[in-house]
N, C-alpha and C. Protein backbone atom coordinates (compact mmCIF):
# COMPACT_ATOMS: atom_id res chain seq x y z
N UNK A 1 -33.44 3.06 -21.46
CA UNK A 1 -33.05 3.68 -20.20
C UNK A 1 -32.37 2.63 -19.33
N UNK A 2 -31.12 2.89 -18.74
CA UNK A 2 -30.44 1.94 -17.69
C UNK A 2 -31.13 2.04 -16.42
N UNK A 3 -31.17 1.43 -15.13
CA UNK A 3 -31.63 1.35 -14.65
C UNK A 3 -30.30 1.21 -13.62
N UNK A 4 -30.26 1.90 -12.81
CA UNK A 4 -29.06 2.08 -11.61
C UNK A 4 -29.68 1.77 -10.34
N UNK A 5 -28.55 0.61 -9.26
CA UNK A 5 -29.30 0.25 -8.30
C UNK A 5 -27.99 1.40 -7.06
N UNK A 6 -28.65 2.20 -6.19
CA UNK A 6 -28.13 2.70 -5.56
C UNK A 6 -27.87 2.26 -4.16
N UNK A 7 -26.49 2.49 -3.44
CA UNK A 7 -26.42 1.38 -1.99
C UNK A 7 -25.70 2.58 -1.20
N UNK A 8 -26.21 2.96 -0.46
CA UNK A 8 -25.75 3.24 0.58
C UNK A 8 -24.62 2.73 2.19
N UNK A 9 -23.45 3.19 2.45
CA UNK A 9 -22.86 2.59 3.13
C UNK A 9 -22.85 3.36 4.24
N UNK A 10 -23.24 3.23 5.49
CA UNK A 10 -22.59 4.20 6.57
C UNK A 10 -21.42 3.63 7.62
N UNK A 11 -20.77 4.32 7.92
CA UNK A 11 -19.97 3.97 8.83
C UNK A 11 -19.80 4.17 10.44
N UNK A 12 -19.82 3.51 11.00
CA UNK A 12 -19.92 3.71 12.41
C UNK A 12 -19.14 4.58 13.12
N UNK A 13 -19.53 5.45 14.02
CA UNK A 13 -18.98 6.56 14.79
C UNK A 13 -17.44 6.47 14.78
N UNK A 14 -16.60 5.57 15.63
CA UNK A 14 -15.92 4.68 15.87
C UNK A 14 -14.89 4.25 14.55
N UNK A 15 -15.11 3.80 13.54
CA UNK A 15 -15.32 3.69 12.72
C UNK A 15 -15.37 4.52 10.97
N UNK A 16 -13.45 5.02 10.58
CA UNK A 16 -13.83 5.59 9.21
C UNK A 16 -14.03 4.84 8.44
N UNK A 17 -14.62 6.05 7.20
CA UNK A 17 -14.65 5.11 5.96
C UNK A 17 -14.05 4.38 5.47
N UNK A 18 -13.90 3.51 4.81
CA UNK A 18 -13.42 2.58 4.08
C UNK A 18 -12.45 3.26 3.07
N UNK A 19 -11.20 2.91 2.73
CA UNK A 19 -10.05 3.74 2.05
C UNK A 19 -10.67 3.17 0.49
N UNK A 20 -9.58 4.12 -0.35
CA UNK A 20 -9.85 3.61 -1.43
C UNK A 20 -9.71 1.91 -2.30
N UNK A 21 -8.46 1.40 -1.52
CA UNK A 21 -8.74 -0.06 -2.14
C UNK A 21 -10.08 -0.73 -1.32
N UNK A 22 -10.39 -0.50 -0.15
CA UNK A 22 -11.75 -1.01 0.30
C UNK A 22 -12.44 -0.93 -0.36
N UNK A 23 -12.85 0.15 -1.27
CA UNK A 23 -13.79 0.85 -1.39
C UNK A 23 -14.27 0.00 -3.09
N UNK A 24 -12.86 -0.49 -3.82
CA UNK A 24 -13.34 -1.06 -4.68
C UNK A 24 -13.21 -2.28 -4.62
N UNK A 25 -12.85 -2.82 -3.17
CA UNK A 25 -13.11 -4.45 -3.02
C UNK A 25 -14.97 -4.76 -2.79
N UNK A 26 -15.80 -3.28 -2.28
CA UNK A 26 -16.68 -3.13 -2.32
C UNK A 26 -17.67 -3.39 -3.44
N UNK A 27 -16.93 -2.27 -4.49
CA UNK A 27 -17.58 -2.58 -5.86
C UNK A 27 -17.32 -3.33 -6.32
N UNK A 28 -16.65 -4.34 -6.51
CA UNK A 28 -16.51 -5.44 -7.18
C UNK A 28 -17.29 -6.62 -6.92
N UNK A 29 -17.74 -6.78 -5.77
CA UNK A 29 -18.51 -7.31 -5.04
C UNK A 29 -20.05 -7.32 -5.51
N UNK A 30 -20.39 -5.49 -5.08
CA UNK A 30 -21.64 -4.99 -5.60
C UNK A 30 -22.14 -5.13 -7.03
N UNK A 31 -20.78 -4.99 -7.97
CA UNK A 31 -20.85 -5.49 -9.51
C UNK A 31 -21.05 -6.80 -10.07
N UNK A 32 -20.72 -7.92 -9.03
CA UNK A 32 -21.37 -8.94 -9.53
C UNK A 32 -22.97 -9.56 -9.14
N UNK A 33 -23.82 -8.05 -8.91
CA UNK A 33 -24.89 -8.90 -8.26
C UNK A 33 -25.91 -7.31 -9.41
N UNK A 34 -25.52 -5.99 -9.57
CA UNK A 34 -25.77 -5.23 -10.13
C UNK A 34 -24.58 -4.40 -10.97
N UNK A 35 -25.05 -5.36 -12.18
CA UNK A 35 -24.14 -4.13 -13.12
C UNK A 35 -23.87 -2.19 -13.06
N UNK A 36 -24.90 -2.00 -13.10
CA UNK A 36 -25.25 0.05 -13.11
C UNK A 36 -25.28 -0.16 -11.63
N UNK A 37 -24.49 0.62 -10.99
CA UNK A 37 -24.84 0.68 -9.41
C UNK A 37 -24.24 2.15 -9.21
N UNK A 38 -24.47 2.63 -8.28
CA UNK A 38 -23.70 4.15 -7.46
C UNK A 38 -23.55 3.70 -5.98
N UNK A 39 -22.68 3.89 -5.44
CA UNK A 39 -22.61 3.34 -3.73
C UNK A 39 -22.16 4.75 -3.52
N UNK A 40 -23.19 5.08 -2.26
CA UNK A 40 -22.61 6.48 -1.60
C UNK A 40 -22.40 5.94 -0.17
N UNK A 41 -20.83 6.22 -0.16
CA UNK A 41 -20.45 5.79 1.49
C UNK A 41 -20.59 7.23 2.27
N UNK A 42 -20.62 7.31 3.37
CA UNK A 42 -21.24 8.46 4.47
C UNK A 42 -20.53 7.97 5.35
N UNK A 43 -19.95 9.30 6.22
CA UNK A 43 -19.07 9.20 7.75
C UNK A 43 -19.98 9.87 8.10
N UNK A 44 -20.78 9.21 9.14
CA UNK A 44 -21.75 9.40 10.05
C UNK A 44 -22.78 10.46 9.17
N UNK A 45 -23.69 10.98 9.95
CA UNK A 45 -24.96 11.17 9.62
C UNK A 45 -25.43 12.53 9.28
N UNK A 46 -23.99 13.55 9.60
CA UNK A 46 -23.72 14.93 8.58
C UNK A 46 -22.16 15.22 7.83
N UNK A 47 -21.53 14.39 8.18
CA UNK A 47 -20.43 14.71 7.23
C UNK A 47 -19.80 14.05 6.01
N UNK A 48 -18.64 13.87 6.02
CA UNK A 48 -18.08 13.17 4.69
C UNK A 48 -18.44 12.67 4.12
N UNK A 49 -18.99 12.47 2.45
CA UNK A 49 -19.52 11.14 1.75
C UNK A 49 -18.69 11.05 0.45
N UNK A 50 -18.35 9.81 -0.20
CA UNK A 50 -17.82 9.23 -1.47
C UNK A 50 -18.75 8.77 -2.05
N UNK A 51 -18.92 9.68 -3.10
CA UNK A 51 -20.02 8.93 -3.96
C UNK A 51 -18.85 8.10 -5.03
N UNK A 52 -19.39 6.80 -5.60
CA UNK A 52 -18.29 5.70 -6.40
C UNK A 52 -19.52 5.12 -7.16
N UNK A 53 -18.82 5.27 -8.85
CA UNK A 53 -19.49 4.05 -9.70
C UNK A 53 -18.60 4.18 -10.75
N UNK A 54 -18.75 3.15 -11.48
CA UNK A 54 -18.04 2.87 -12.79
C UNK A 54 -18.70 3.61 -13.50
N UNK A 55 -17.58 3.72 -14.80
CA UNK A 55 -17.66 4.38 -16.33
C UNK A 55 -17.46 2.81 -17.37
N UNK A 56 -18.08 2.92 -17.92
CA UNK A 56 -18.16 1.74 -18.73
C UNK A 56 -18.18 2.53 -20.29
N UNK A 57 -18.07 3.36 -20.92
CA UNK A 57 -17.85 4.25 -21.90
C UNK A 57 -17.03 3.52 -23.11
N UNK A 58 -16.93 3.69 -24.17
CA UNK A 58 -16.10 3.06 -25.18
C UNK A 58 -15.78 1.84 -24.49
N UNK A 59 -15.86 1.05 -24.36
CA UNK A 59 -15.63 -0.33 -24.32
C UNK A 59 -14.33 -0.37 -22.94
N UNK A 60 -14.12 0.35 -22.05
CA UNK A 60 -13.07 0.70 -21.13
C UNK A 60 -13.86 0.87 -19.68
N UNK A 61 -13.43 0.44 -18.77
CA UNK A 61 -14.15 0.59 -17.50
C UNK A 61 -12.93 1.64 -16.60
N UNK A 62 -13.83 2.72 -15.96
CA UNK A 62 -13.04 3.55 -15.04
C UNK A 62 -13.74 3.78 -14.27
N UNK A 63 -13.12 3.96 -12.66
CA UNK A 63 -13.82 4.26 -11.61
C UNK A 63 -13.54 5.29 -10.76
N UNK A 64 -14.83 5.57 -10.73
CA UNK A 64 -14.68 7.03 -10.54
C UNK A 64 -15.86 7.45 -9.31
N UNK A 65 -14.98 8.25 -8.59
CA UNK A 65 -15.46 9.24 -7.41
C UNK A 65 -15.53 10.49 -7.19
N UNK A 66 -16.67 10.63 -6.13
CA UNK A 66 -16.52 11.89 -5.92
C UNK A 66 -16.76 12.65 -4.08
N UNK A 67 -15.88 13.00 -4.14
CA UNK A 67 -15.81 13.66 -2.20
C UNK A 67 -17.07 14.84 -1.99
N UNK A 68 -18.46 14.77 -1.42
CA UNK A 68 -19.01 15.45 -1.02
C UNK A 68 -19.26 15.71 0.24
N UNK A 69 -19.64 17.03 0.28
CA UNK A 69 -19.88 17.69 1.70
C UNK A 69 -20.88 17.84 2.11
N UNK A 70 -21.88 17.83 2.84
CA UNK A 70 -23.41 18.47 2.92
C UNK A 70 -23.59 19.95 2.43
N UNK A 71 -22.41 20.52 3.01
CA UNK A 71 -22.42 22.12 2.60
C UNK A 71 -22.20 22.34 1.20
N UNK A 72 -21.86 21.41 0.33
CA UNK A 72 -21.40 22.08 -1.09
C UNK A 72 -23.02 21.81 -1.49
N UNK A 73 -22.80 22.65 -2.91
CA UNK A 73 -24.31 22.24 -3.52
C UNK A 73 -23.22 20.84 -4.44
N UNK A 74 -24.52 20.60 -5.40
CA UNK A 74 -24.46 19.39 -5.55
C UNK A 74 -24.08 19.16 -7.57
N UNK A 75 -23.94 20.53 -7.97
CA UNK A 75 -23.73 20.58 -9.13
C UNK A 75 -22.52 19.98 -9.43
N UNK A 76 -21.34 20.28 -8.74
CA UNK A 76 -20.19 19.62 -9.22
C UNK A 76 -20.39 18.05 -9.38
N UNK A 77 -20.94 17.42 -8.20
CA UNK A 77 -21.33 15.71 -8.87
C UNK A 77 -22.30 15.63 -10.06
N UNK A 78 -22.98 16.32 -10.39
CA UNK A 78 -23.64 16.18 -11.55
C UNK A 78 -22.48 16.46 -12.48
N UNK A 79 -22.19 17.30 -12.77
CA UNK A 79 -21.30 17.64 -13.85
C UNK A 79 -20.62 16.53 -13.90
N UNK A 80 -19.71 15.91 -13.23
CA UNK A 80 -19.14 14.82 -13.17
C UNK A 80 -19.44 13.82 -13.19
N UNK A 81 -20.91 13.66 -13.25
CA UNK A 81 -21.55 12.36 -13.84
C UNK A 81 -22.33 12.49 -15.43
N UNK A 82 -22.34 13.45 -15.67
CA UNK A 82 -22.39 13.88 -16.77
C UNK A 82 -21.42 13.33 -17.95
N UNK A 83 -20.32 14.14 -17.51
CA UNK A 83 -18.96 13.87 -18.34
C UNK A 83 -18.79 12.77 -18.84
N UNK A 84 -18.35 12.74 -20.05
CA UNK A 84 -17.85 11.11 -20.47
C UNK A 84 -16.54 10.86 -20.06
């Protein structure tokens, strides 16, 4: 069993999220301290979140996200973490 370290990012009122090259100057960062990681960034404290982690699959690394809402259910990120 892998063992995934999960990090949470929030962002300040004031303050959007972090774009996408941020976002993997982030993980790259987070990857040299935990290999298996998931970072879920959050715009404030009911809306927008990016969930982000690598695919490490056949010997190829891809990174991959996903845009959630509070209001959606939550199957579509599963499915998509599912997927190879």
């Amino acid at each position: 069993m892998v063992e995934v370290v999960v990090f949470s990012f929030e962002s300040s009122k004031s303050q959007p999220l972090p774009d996408r090259v941020e976002r993997r100057k982030i993980e790259k960062q987070v990857a040299q301290a935990h290999h298996e990681h998931l970072i879920v960034f959050c715009d404030g404290p009911s809306s927008s979140q990016v969930w982000q982690w690598v695919d490490r699959d056949d010997g190829r690394t891809r990174f991959l996200q996903h845009q959630f809402s509070p209001t959606q259910a939550g199957q579509a990120l599963l499915d998509k973490r599912q997927t190879p």
